[in-house]
N, C-alpha and C. Protein backbone atom coordinates (compact mmCIF):
# COMPACT_ATOMS: atom_id res chain seq x y z
N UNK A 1 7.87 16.10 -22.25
CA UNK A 1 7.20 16.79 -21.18
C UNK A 1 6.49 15.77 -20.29
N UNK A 2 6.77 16.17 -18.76
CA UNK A 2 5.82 14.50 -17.77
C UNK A 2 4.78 15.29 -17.74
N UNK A 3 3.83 14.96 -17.27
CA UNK A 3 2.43 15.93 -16.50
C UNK A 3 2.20 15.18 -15.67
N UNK A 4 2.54 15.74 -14.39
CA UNK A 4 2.49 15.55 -13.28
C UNK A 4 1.46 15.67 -12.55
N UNK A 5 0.86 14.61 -11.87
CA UNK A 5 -0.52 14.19 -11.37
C UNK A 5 -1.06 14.42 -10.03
N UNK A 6 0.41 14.91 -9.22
CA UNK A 6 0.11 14.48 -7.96
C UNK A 6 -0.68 15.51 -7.31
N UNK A 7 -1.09 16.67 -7.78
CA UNK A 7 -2.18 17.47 -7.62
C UNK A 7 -3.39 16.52 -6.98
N UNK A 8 -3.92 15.58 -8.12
CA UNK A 8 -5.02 15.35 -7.81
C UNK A 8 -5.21 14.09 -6.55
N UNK A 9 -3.55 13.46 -6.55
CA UNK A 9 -3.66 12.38 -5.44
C UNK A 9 -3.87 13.01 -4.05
N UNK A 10 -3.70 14.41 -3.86
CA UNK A 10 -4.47 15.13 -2.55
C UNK A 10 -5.49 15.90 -2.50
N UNK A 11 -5.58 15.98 -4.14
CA UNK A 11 -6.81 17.07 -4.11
C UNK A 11 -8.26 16.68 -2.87
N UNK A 12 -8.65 17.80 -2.15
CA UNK A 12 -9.18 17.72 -0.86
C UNK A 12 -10.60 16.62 -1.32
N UNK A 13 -11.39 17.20 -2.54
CA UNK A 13 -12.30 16.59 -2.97
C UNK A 13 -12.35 15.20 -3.48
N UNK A 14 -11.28 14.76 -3.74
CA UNK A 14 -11.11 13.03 -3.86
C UNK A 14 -10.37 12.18 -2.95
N UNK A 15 -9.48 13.06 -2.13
CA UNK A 15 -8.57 12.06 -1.01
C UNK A 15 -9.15 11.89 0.14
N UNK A 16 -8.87 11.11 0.89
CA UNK A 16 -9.10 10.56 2.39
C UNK A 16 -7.42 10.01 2.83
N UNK A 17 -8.00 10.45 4.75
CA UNK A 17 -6.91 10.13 5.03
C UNK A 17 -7.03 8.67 5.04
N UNK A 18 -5.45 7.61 5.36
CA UNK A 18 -5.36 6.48 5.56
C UNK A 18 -4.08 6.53 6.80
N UNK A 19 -3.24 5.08 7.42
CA UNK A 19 -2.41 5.10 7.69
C UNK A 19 -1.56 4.10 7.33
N UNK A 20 -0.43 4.29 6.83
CA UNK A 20 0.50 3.41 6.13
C UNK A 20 1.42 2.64 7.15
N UNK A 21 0.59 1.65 7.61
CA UNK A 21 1.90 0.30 8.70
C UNK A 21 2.98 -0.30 8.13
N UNK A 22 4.34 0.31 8.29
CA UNK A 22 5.51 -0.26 8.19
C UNK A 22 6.15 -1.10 9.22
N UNK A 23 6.56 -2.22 9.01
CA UNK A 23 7.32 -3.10 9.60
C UNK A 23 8.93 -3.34 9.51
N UNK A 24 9.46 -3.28 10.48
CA UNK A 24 11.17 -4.08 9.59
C UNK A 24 11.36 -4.98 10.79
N UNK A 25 12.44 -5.67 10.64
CA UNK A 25 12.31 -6.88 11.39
C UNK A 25 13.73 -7.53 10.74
N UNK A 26 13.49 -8.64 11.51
CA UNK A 26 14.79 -9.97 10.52
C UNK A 26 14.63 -11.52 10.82
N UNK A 27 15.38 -12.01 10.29
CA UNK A 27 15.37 -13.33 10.48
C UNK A 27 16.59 -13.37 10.98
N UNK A 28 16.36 -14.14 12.50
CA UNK A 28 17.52 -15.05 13.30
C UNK A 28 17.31 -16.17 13.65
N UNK A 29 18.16 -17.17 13.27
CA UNK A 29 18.06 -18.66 13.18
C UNK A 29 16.87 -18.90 12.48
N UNK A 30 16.35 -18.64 11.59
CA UNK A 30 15.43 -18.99 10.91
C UNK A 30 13.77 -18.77 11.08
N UNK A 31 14.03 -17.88 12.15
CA UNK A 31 12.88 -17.46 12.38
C UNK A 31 12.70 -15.81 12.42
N UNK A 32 11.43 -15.52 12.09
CA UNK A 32 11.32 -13.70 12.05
C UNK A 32 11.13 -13.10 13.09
N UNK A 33 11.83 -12.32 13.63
CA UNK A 33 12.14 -11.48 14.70
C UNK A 33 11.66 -10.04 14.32
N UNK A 34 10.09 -9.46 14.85
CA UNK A 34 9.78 -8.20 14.14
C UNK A 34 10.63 -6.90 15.12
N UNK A 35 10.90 -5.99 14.38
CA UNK A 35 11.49 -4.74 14.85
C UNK A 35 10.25 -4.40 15.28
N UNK A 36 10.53 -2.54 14.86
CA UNK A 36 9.67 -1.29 15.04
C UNK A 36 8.08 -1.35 14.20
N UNK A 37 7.30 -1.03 14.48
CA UNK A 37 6.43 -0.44 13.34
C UNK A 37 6.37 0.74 13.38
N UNK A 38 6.04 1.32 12.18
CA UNK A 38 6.16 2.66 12.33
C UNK A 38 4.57 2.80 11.65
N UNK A 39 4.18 4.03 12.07
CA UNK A 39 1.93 4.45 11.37
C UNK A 39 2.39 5.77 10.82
N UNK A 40 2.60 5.99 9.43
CA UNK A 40 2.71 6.71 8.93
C UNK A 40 1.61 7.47 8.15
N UNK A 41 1.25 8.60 8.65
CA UNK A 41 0.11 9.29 8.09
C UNK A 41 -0.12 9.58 6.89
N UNK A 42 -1.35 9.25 6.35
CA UNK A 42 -1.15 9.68 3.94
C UNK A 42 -2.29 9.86 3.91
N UNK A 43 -2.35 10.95 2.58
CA UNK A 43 -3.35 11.24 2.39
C UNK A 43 -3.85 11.39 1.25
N UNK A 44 -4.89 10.46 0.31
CA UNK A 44 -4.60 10.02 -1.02
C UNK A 44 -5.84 9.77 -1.72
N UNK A 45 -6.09 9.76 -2.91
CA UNK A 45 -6.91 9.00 -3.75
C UNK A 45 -7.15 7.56 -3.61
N UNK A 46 -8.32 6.68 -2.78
CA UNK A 46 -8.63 5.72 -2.82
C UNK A 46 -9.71 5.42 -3.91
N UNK A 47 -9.12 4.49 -4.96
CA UNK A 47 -10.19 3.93 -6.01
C UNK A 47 -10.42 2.60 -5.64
N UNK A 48 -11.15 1.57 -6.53
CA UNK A 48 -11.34 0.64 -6.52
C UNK A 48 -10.26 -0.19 -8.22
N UNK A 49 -10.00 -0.93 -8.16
CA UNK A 49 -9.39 -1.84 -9.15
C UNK A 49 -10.03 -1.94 -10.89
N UNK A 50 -9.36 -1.94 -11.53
CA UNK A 50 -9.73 -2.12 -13.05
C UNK A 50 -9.71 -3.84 -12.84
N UNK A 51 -10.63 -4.14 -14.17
CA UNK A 51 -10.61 -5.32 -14.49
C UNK A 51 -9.29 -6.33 -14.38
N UNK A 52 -8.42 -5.47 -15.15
CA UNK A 52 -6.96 -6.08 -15.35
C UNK A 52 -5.80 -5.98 -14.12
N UNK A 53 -6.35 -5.19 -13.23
CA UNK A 53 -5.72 -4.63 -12.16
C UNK A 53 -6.27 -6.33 -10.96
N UNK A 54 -7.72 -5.95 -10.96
CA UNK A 54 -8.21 -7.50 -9.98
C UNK A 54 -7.37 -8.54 -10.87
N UNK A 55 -7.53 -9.00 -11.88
CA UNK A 55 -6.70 -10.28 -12.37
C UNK A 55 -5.61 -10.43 -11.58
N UNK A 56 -4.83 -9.35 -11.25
CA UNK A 56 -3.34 -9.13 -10.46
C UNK A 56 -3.54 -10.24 -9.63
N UNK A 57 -4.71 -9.76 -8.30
CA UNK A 57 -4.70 -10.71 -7.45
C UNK A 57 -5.36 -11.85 -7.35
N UNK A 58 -4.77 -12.57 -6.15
CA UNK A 58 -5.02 -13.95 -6.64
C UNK A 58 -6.41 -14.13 -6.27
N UNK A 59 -6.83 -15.56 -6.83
CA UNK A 59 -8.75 -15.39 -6.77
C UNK A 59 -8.43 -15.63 -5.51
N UNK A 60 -8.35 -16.23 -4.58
CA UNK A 60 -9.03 -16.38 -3.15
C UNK A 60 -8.83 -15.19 -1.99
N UNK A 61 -8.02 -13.92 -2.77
CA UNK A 61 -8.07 -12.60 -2.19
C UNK A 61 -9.42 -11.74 -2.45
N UNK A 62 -9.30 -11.95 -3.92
CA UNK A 62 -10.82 -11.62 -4.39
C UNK A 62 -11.77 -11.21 -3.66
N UNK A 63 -12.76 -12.35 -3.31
CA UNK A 63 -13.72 -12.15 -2.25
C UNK A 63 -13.50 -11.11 -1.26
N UNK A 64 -12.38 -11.12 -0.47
CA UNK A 64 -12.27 -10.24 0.57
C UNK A 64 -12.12 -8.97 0.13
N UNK A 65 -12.18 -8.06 -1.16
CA UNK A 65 -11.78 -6.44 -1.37
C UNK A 65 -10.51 -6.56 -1.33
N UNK A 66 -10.14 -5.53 -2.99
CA UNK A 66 -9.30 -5.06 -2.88
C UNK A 66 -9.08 -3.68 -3.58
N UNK A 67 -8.35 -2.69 -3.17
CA UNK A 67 -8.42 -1.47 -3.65
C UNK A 67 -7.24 -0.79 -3.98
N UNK A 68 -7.16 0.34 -4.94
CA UNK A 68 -5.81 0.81 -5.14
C UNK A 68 -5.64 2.25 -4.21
N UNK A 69 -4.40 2.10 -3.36
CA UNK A 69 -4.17 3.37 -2.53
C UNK A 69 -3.18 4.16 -3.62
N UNK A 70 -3.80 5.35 -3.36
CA UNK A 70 -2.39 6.69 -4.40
C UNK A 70 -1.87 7.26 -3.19
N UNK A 71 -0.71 7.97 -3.25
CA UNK A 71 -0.14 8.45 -2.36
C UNK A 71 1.04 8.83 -2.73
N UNK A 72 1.50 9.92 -2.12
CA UNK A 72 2.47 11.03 -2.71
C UNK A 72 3.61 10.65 -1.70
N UNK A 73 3.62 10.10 -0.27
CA UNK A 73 4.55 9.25 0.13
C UNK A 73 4.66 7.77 -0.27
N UNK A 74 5.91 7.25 -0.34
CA UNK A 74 6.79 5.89 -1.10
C UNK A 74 5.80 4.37 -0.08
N UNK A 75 5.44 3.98 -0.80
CA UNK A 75 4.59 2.67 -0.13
C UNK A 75 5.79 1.32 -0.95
N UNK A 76 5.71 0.77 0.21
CA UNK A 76 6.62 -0.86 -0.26
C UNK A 76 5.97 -2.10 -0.40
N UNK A 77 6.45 -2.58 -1.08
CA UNK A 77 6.20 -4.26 -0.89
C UNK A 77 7.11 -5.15 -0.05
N UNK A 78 7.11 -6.34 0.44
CA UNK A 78 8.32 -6.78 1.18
C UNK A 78 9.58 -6.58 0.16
N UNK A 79 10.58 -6.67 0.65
CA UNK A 79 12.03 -6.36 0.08
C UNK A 79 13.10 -6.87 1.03
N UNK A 80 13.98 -6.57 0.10
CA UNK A 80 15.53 -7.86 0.69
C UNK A 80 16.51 -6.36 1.28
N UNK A 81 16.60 -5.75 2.05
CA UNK A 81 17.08 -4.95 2.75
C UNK A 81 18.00 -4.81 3.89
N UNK A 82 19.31 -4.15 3.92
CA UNK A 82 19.51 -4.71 5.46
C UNK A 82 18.74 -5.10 6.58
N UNK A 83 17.65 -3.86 6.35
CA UNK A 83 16.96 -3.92 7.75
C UNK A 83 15.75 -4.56 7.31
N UNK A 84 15.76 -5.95 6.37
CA UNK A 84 14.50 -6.55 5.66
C UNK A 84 13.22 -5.57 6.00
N UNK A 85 11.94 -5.53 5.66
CA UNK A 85 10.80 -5.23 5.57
C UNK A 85 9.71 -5.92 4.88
N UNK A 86 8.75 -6.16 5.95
CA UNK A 86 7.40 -6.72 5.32
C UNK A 86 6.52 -5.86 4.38
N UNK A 87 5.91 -6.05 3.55
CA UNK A 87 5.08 -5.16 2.83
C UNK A 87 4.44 -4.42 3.80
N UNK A 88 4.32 -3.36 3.59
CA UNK A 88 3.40 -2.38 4.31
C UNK A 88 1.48 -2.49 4.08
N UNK A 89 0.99 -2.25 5.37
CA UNK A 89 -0.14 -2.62 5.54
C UNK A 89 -0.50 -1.63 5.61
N UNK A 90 -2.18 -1.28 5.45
CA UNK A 90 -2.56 0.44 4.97
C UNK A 90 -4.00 -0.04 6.11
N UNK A 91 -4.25 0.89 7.36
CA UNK A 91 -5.26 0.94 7.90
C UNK A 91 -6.36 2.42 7.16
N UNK A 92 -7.64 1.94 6.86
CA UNK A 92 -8.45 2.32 6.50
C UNK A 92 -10.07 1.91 6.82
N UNK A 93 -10.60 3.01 7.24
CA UNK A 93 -11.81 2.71 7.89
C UNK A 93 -12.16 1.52 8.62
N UNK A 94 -11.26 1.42 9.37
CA UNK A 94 -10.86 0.28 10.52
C UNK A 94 -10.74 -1.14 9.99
N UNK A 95 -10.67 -1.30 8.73
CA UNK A 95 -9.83 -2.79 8.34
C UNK A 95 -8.49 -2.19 7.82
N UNK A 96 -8.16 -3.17 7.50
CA UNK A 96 -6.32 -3.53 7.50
C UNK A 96 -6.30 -4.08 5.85
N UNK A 97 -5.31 -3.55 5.06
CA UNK A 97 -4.75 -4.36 3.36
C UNK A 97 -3.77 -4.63 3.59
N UNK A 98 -3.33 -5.58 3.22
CA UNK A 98 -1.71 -5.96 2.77
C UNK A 98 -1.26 -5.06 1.41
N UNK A 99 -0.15 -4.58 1.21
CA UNK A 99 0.15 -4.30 -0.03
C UNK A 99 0.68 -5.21 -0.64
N UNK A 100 0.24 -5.82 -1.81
CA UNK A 100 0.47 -6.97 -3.09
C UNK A 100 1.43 -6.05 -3.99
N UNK A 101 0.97 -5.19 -4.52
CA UNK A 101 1.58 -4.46 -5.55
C UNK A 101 1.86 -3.29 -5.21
N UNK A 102 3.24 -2.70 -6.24
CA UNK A 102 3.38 -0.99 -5.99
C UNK A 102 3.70 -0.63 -7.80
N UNK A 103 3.09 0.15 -8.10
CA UNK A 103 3.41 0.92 -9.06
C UNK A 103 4.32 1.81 -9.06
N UNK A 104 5.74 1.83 -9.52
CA UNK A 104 6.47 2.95 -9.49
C UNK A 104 6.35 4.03 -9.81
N UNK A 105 5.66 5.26 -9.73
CA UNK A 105 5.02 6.08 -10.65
C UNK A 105 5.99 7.42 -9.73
N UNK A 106 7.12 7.41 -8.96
CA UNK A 106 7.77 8.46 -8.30
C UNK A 106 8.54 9.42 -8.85
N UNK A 107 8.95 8.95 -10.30
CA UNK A 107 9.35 10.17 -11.40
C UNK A 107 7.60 11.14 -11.53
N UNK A 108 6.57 10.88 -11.26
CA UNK A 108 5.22 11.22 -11.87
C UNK A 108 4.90 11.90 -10.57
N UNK A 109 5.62 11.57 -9.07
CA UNK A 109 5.11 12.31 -8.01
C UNK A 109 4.37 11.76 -7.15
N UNK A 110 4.30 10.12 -7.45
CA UNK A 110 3.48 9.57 -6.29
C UNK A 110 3.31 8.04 -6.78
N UNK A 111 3.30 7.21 -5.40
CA UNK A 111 2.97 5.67 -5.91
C UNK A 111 1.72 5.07 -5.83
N UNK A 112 1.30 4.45 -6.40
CA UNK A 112 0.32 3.46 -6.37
C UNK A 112 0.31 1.76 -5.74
N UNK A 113 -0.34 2.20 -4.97
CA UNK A 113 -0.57 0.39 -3.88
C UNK A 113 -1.75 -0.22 -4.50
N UNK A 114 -1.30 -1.52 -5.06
CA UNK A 114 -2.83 -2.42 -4.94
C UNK A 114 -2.64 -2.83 -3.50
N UNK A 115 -4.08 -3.22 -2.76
CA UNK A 115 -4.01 -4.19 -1.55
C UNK A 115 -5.14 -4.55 -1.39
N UNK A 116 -4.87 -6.01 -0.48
CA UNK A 116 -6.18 -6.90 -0.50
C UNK A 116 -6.57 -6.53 0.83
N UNK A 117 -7.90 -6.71 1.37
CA UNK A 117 -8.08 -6.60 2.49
C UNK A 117 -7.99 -7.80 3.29
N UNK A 118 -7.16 -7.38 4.63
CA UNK A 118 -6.88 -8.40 5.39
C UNK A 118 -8.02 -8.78 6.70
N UNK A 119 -8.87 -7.96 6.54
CA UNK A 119 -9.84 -7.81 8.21
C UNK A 119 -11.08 -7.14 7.35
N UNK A 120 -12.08 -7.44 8.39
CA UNK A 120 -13.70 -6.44 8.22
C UNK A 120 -14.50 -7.76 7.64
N UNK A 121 -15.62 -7.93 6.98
CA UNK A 121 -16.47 -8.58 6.48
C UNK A 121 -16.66 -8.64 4.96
């Protein structure tokens, strides 16, 4: 039996909205040529990191915050794709994360993003 979680990754009382920045792009002659972005709207459980979860990232991300996004739409990391793609960046309360990590959890109904923050103080 799964027990399926994704109830609570929208439940109204723990989620906030965010927006999920996708990129695709390519490399010609050796240099990156960005496509489209696309701002994809989500709406999710924002926590903060377990002990073993911060170890993930590297220390000099550290300092700057980092947090785990839930979300019931598919979040990426960069990948080898026709249409390549950069990890997706998550705007939230006007700074910017990179996504480092994704938890596959889409048999369970929703993924999990670690990300560091890229902007703010």
């Amino acid at each position: 039996m799964v027990i399926s979680v994704d109830e609570i990754i929208e439940d109204s009382d723990l989620a906030q909205a965010y927006t999920i920045l996708r990129t695709t792009g390519q490399f010609v002659n050796g240099r990156w040529v960005q496509g489209e972005e696309k701002q994809i709207r989500a709406f999710g459980t924002i926590d903060v990191l377990s002990d073993k979860e911060l170890r993930m990232v590297p220390e000099a991300d550290r300092a700057s915050g980092s947090l785990a996004f839930y979300s019931k739409k598919e979040i990426y990391t960069t990948r080898n794709t026709p249409s390549s793609s950069l990890s997706d960046r998550i705007k939230w309360r006007g700074d910017y994360y990179k996504v480092v990590s994704v938890a596959p959890y889409g048999d369970y109904g929703f993924w999990k993003a670690i990300a560091v923050r890229m902007t703010g103080d």
